[in-house]
PDB file of N, CA and C in Angstrom:
ATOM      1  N   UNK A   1       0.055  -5.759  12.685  1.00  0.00           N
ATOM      2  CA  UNK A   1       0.520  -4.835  13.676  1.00  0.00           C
ATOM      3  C   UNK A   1       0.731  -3.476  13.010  1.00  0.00           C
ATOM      4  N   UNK A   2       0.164  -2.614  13.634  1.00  0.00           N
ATOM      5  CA  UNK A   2       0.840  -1.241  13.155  1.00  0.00           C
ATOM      6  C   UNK A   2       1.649  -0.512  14.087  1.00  0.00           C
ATOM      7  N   UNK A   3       2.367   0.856  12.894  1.00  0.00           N
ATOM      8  CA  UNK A   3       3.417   0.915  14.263  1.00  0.00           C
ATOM      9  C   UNK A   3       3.431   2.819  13.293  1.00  0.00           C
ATOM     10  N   UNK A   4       3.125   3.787  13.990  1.00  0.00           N
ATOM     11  CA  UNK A   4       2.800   5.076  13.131  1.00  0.00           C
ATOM     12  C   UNK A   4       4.185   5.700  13.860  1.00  0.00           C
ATOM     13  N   UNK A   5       4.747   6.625  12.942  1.00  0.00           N
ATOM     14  CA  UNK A   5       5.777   7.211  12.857  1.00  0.00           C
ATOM     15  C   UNK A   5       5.594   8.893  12.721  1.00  0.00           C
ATOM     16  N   UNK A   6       5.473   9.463  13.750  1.00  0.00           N
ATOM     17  CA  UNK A   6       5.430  11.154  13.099  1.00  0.00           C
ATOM     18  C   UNK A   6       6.660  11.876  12.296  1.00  0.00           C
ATOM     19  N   UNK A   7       6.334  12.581  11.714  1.00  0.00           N
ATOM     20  CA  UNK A   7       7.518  13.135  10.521  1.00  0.00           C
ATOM     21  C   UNK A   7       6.958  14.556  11.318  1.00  0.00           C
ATOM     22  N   UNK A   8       8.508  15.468  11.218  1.00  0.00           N
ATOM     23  CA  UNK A   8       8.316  16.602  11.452  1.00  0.00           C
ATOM     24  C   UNK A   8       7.235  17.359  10.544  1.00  0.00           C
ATOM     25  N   UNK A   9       6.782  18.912  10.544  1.00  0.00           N
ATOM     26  CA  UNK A   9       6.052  19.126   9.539  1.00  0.00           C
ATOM     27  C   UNK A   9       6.979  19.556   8.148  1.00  0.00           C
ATOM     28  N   UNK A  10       5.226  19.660   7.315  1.00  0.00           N
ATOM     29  CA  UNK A  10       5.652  19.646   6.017  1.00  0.00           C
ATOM     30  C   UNK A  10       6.255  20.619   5.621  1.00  0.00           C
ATOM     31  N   UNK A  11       5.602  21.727   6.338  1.00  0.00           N
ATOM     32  CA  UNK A  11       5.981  23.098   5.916  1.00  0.00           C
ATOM     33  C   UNK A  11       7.434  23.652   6.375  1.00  0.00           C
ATOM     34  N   UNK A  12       8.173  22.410   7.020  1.00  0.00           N
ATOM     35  CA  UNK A  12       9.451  22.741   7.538  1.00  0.00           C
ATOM     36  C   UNK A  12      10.516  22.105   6.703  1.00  0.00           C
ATOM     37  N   UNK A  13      11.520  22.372   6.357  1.00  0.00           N
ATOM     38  CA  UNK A  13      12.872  21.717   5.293  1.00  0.00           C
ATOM     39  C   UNK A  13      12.432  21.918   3.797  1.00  0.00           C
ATOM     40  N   UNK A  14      11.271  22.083   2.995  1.00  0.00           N
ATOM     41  CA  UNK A  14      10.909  22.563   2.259  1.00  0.00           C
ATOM     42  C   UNK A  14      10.214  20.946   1.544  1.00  0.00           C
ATOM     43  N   UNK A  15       9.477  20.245   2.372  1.00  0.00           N
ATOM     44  CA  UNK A  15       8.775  19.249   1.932  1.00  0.00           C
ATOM     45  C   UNK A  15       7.382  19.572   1.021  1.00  0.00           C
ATOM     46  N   UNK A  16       7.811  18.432  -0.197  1.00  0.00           N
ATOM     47  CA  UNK A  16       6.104  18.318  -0.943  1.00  0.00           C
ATOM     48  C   UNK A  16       5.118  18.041  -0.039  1.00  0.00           C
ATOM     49  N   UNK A  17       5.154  17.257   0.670  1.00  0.00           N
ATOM     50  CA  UNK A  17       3.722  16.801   1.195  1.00  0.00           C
ATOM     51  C   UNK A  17       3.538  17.610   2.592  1.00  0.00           C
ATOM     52  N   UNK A  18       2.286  18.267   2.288  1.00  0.00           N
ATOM     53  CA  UNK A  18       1.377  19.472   3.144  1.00  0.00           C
ATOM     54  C   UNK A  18       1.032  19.096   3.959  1.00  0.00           C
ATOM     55  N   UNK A  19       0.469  19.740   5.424  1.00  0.00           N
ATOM     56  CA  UNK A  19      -0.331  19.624   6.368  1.00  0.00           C
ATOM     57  C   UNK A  19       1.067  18.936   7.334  1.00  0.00           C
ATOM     58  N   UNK A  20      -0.014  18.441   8.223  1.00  0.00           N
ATOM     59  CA  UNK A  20       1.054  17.221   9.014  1.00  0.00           C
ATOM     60  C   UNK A  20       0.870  15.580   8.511  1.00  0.00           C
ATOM     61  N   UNK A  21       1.923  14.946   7.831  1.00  0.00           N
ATOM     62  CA  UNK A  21       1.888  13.752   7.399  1.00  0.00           C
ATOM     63  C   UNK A  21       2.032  12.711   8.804  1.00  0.00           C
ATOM     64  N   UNK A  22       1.743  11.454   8.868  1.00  0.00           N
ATOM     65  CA  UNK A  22       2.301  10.315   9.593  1.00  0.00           C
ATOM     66  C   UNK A  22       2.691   9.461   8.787  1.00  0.00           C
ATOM     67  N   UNK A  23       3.535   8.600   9.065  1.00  0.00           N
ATOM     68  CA  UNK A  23       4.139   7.570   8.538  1.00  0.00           C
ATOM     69  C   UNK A  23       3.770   6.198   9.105  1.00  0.00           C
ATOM     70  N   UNK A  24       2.904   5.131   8.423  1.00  0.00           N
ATOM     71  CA  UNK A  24       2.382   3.811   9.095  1.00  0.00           C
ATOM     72  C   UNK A  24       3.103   2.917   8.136  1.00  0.00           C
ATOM     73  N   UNK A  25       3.183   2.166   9.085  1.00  0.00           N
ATOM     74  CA  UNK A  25       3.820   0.524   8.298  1.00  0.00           C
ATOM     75  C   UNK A  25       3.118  -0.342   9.079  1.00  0.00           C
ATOM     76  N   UNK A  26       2.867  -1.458   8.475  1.00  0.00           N
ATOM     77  CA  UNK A  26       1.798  -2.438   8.542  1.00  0.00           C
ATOM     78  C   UNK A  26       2.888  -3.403   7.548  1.00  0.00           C
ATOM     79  N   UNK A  27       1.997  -4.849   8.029  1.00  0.00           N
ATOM     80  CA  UNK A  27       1.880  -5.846   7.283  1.00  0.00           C
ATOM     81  C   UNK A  27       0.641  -6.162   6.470  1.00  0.00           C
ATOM     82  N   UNK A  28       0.175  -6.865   5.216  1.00  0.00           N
ATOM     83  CA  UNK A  28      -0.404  -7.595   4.753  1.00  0.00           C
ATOM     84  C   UNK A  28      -0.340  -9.213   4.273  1.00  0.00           C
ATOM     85  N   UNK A  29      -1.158  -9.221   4.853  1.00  0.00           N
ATOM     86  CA  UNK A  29      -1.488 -11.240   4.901  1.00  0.00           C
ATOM     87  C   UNK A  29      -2.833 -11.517   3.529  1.00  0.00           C
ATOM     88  N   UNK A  30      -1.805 -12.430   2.817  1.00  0.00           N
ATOM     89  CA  UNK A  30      -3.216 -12.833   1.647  1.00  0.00           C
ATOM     90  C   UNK A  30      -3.156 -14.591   1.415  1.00  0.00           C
ATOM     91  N   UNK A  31      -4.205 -14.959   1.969  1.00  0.00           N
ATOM     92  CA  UNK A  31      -4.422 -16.419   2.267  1.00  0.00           C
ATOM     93  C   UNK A  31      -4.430 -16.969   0.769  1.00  0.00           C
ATOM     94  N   UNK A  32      -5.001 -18.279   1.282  1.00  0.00           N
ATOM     95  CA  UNK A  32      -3.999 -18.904  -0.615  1.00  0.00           C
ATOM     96  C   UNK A  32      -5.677 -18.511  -1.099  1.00  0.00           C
ATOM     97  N   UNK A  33      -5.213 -18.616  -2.619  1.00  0.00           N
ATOM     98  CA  UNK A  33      -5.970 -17.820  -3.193  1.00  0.00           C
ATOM     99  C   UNK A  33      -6.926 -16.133  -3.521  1.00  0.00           C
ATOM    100  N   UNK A  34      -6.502 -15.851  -3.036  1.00  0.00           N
ATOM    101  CA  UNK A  34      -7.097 -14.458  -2.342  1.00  0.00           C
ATOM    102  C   UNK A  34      -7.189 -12.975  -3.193  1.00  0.00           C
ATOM    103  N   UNK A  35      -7.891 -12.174  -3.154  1.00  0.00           N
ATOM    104  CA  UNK A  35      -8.231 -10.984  -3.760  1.00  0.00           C
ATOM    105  C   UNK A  35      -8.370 -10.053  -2.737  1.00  0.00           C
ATOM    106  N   UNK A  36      -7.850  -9.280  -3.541  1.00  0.00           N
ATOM    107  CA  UNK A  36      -8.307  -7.586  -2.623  1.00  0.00           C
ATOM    108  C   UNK A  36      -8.826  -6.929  -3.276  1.00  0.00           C
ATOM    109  N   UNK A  37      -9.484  -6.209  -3.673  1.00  0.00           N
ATOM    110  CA  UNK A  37     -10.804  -5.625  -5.001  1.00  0.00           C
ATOM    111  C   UNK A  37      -9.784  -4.529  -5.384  1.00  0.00           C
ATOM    112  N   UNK A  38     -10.438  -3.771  -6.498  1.00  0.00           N
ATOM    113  CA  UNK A  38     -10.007  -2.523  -6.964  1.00  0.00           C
ATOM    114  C   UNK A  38      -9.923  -1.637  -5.894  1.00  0.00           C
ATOM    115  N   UNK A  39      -8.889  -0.776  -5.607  1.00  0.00           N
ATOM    116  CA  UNK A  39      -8.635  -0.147  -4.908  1.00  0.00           C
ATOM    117  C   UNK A  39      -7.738   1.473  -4.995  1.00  0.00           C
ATOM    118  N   UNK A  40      -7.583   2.079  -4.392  1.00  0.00           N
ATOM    119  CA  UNK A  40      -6.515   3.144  -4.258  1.00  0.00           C
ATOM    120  C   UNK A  40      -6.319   3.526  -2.920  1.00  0.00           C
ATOM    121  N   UNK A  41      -5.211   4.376  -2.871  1.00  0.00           N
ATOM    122  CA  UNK A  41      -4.579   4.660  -1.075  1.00  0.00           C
ATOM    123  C   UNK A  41      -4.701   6.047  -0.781  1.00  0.00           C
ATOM    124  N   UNK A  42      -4.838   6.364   0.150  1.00  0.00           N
ATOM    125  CA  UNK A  42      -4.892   7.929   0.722  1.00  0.00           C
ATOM    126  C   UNK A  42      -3.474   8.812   0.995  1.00  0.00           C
ATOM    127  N   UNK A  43      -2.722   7.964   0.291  1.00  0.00           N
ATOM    128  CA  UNK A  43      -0.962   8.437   0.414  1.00  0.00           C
ATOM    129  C   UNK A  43      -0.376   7.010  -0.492  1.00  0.00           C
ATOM    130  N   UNK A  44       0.613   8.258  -0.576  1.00  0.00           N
ATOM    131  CA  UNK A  44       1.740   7.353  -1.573  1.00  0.00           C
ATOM    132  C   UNK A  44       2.495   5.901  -0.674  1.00  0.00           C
ATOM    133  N   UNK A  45       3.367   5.257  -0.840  1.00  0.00           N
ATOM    134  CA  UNK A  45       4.013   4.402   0.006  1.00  0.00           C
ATOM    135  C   UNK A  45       5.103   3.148  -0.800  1.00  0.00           C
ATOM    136  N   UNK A  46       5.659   2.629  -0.199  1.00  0.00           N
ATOM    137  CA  UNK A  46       6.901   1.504  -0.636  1.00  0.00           C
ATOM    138  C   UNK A  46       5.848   0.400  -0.117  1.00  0.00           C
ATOM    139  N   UNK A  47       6.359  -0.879  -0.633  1.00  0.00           N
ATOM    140  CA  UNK A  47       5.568  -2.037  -0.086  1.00  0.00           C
ATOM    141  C   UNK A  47       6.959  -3.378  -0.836  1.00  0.00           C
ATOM    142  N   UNK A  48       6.847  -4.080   0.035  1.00  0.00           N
ATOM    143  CA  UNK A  48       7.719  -5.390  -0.149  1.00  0.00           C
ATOM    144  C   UNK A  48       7.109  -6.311   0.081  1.00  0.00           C
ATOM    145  N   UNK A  49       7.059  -7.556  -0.963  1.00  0.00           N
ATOM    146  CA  UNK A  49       7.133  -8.779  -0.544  1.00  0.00           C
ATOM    147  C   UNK A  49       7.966  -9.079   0.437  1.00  0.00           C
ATOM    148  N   UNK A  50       6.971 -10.481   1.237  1.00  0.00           N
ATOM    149  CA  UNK A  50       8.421 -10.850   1.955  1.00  0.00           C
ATOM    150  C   UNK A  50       8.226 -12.185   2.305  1.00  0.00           C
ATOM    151  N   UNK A  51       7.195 -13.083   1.457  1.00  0.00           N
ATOM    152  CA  UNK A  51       6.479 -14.121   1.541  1.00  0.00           C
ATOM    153  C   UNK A  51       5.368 -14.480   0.425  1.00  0.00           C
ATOM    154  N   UNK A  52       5.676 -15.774  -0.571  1.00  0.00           N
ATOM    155  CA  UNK A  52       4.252 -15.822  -1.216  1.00  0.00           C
ATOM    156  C   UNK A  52       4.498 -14.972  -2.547  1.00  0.00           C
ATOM    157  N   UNK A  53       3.782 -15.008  -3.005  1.00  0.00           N
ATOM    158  CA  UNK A  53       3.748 -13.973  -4.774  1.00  0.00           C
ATOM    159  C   UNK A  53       2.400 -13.421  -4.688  1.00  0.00           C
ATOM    160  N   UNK A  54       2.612 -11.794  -5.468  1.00  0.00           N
ATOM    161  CA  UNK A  54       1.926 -11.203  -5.545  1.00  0.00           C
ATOM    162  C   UNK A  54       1.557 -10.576  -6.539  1.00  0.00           C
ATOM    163  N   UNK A  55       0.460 -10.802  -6.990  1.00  0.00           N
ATOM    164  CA  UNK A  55      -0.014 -10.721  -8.539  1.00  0.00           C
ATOM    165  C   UNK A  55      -0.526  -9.030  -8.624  1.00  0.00           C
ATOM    166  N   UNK A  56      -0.107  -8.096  -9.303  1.00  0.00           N
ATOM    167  CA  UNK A  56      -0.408  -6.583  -8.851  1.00  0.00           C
ATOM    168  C   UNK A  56      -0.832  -5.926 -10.221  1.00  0.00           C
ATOM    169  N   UNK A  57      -2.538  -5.384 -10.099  1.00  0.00           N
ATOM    170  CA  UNK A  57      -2.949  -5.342 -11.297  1.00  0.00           C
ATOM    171  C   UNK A  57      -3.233  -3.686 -11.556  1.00  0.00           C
ATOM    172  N   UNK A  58      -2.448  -3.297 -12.455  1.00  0.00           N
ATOM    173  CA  UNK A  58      -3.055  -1.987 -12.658  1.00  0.00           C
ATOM    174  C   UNK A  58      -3.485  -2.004 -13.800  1.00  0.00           C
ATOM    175  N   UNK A  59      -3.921  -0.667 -14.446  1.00  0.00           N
ATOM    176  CA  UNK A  59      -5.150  -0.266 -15.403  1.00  0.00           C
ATOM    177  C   UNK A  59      -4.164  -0.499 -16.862  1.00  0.00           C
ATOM    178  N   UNK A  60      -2.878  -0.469 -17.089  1.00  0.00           N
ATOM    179  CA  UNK A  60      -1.713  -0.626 -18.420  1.00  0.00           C
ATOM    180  C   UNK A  60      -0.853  -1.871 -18.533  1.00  0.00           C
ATOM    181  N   UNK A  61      -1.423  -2.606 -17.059  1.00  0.00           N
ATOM    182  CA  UNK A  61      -0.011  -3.827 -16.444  1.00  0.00           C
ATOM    183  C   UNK A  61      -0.359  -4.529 -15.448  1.00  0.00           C
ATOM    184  N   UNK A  62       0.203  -6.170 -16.311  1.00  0.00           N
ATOM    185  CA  UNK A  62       0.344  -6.614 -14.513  1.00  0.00           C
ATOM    186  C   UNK A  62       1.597  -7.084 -14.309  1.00  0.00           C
ATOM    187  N   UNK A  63       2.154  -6.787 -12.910  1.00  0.00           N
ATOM    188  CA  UNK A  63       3.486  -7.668 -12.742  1.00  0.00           C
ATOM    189  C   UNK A  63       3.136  -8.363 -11.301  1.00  0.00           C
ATOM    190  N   UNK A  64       3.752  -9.711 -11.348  1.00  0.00           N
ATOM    191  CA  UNK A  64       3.743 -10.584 -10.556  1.00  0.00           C
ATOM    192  C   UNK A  64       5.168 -10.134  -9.571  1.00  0.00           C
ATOM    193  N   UNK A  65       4.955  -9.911  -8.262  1.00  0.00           N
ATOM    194  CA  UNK A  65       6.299  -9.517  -7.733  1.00  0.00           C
ATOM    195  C   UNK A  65       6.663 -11.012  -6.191  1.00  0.00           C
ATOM    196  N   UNK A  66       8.056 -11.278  -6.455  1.00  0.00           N
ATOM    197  CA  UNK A  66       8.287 -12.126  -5.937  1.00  0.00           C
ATOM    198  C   UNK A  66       8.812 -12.123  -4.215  1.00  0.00           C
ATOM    199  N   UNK A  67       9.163 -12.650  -3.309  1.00  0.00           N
ATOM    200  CA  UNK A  67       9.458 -12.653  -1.934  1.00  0.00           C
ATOM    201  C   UNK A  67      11.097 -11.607  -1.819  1.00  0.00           C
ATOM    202  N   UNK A  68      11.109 -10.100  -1.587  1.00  0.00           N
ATOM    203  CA  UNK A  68      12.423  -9.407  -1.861  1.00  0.00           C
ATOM    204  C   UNK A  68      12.148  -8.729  -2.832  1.00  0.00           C
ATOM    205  N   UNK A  69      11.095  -8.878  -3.500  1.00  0.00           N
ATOM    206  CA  UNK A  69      10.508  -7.575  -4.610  1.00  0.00           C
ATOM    207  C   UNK A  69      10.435  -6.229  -3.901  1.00  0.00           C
ATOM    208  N   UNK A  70      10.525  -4.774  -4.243  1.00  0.00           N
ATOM    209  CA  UNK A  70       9.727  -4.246  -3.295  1.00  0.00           C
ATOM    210  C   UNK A  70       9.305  -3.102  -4.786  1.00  0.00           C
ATOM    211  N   UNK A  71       8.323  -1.914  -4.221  1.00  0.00           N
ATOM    212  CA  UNK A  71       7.711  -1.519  -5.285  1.00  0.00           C
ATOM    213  C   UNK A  71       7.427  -0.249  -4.575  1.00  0.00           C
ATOM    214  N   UNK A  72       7.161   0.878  -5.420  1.00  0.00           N
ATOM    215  CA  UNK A  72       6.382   2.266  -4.921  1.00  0.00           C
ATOM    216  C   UNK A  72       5.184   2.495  -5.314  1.00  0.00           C
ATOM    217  N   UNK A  73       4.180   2.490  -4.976  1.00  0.00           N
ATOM    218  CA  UNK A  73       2.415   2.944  -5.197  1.00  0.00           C
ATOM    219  C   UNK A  73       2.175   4.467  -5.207  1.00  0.00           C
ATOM    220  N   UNK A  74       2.204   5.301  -5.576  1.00  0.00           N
ATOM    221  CA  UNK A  74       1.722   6.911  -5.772  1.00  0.00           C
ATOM    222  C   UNK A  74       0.572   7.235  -4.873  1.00  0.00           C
ATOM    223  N   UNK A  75      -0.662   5.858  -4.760  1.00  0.00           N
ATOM    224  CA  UNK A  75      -2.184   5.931  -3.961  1.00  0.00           C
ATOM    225  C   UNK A  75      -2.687   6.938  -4.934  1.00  0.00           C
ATOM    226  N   UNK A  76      -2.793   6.672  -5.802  1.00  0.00           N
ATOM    227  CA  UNK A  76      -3.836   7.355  -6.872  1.00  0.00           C
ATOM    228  C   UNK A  76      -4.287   6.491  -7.736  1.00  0.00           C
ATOM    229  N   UNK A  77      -3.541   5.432  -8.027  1.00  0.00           N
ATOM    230  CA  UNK A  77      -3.559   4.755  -9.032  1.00  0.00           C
ATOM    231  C   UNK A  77      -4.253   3.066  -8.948  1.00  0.00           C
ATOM    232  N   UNK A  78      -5.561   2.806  -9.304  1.00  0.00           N
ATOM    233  CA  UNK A  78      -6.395   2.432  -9.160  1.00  0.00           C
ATOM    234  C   UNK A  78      -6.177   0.813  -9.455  1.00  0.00           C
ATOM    235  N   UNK A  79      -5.887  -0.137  -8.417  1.00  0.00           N
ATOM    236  CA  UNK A  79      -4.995  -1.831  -8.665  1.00  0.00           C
ATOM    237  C   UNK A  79      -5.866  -2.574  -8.121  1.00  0.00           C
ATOM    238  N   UNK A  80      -5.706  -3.862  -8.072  1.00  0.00           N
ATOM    239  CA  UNK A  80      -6.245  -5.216  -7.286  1.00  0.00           C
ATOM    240  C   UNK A  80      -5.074  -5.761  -7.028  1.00  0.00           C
ATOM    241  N   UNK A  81      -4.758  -6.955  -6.210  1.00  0.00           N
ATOM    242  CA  UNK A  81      -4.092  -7.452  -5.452  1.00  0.00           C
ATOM    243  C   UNK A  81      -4.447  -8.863  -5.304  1.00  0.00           C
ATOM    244  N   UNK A  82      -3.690  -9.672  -6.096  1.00  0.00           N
ATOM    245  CA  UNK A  82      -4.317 -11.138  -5.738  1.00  0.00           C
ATOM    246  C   UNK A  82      -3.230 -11.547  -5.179  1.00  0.00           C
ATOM    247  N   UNK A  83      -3.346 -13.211  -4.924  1.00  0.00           N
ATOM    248  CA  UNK A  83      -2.432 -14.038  -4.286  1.00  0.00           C
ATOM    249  C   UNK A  83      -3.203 -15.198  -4.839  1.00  0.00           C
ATOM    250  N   UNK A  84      -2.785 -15.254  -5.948  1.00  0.00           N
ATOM    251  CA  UNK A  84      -2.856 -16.683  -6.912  1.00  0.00           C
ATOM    252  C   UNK A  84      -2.592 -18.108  -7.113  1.00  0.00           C
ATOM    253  N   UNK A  85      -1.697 -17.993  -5.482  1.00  0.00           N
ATOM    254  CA  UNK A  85      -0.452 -19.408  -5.342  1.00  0.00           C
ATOM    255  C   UNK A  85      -1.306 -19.942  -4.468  1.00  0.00           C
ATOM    256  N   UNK A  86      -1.238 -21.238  -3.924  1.00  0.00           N
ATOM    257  CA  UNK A  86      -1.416 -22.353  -2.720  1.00  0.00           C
ATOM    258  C   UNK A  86      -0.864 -21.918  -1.601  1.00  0.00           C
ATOM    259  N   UNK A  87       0.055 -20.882  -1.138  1.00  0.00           N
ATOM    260  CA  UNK A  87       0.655 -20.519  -0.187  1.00  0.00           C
ATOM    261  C   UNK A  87       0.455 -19.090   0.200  1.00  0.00           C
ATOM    262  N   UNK A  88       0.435 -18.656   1.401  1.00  0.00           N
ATOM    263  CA  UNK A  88       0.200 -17.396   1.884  1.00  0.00           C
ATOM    264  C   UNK A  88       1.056 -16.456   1.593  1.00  0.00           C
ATOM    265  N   UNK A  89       0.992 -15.403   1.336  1.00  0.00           N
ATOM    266  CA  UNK A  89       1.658 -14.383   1.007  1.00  0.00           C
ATOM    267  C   UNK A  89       1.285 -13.032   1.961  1.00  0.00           C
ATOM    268  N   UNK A  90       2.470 -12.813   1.992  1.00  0.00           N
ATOM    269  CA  UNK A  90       2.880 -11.386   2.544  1.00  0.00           C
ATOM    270  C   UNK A  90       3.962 -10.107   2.206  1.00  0.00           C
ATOM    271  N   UNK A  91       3.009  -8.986   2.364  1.00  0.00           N
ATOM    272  CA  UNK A  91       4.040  -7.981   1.840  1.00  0.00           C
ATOM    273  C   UNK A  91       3.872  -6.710   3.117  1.00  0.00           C
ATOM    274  N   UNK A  92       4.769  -5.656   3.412  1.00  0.00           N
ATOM    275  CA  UNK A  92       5.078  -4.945   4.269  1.00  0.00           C
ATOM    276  C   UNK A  92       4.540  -3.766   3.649  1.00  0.00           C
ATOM    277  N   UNK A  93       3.872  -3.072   4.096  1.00  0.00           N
ATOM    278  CA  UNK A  93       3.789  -1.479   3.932  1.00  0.00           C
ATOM    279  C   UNK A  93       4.328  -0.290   4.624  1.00  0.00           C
ATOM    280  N   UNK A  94       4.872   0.753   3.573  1.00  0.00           N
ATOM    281  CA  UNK A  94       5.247   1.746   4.071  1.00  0.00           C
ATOM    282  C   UNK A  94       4.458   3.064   3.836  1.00  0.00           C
ATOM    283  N   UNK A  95       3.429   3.674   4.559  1.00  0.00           N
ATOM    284  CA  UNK A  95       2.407   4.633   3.666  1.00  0.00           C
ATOM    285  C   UNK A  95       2.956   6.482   4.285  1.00  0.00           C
ATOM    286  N   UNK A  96       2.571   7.188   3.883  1.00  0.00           N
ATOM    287  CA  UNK A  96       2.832   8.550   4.124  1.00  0.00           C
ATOM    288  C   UNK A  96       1.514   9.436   3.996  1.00  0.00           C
ATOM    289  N   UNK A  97       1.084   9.189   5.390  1.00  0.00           N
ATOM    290  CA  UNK A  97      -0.131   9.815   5.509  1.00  0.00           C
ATOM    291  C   UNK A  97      -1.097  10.871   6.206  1.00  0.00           C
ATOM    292  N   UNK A  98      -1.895  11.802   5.969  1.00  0.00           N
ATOM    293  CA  UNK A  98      -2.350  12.737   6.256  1.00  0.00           C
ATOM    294  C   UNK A  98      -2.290  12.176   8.064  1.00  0.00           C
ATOM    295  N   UNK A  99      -1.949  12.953   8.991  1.00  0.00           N
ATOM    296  CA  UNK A  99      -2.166  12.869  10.720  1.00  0.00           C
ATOM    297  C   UNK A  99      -3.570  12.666  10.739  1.00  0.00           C
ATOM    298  N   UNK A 100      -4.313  13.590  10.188  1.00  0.00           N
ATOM    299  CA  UNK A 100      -5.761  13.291  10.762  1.00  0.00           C
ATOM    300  C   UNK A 100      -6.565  12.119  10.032  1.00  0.00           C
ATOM    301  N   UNK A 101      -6.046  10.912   9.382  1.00  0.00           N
ATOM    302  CA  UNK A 101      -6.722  10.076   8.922  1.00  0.00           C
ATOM    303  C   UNK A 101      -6.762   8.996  10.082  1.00  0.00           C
ATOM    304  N   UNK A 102      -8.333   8.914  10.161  1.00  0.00           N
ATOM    305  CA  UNK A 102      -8.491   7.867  11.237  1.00  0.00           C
ATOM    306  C   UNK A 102      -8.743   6.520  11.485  1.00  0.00           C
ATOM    307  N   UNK A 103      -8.555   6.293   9.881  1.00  0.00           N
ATOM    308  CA  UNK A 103      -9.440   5.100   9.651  1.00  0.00           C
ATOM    309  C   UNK A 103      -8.228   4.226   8.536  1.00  0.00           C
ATOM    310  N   UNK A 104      -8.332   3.625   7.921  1.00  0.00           N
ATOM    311  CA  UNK A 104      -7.813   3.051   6.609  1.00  0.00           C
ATOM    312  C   UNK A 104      -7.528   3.733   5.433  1.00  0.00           C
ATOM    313  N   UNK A 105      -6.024   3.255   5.273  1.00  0.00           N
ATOM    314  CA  UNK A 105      -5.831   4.181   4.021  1.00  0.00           C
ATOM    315  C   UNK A 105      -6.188   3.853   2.549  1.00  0.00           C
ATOM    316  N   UNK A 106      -6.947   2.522   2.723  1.00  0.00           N
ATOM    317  CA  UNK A 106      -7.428   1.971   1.324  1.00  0.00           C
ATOM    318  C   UNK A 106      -8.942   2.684   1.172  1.00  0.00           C
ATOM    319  N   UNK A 107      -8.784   2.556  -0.418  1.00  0.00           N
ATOM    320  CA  UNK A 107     -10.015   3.684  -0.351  1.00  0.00           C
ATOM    321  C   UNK A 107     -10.621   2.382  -1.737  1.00  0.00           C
ATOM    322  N   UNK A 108     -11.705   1.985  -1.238  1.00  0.00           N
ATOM    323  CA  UNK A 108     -12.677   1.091  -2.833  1.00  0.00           C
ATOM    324  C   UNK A 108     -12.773   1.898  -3.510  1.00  0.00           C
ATOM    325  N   UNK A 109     -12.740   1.432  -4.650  1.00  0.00           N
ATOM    326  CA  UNK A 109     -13.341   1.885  -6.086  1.00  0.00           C
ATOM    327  C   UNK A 109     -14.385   1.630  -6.321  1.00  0.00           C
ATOM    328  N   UNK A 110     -15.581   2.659  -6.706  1.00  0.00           N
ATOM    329  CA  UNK A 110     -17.216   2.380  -6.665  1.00  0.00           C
ATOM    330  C   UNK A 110     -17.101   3.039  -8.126  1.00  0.00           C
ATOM    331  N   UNK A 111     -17.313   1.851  -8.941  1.00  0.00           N
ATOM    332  CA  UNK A 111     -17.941   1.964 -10.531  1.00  0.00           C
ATOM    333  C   UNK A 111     -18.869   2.671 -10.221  1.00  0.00           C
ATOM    334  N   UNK A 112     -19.577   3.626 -11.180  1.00  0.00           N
ATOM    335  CA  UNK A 112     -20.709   3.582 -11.417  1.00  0.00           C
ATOM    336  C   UNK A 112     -21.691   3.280 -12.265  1.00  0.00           C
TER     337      UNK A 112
END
């Protein structure tokens, strides 16, 4: 389910982030066993477990975060996402994102 949140603008109260932002929260569902490829986000965001373990791989680290974990992502920074357990896992997103994005804020990573 998504559920988008408008934030006043940026250029008003003396906010970092430019243009007009929206605010989306979503859920993610990762069936047992499961991968999400290399990736990055089109905005920064909070994200919580809230079900299941989540194996979170970046380019210096991995930490396994548990059900009540919660974590901050920058969306620059280039991860995978497994779900390694027998049981489904889920975590909540909180993203902060450009108004005119129309599509998904996950963006693949294309090696070349």
């Amino acid at each position: 389910m998504l559920r988008f949140c408008p934030f006043r603008r940026a250029d008003q109260a003396g906010s970092r982030i430019h243009g007009h932002p929206k605010g989306l929260a979503d859920d993610f569902r990762a069936t047992l066993k499961a991968a999400l490829g290399e990736h990055n986000h089109e905005g920064p965001g909070i994200r919580q477990v809230t079900s299941g373990y989540m194996t979170y791989v970046l380019p210096d680290k991995t930490v396994v975060y548990a059900p009540g974990d919660f974590f901050f992502e920058s969306g620059d920074i280039n991860h995978t996402v497994f779900n390694k357990t027998d049981t489904p896992m889920v975590h909540v997103l909180f993203e902060i994102l450009p108004v005119n994005l129309n599509g998904p804020s996950l963006i693949p990573v294309r090696h070349h």
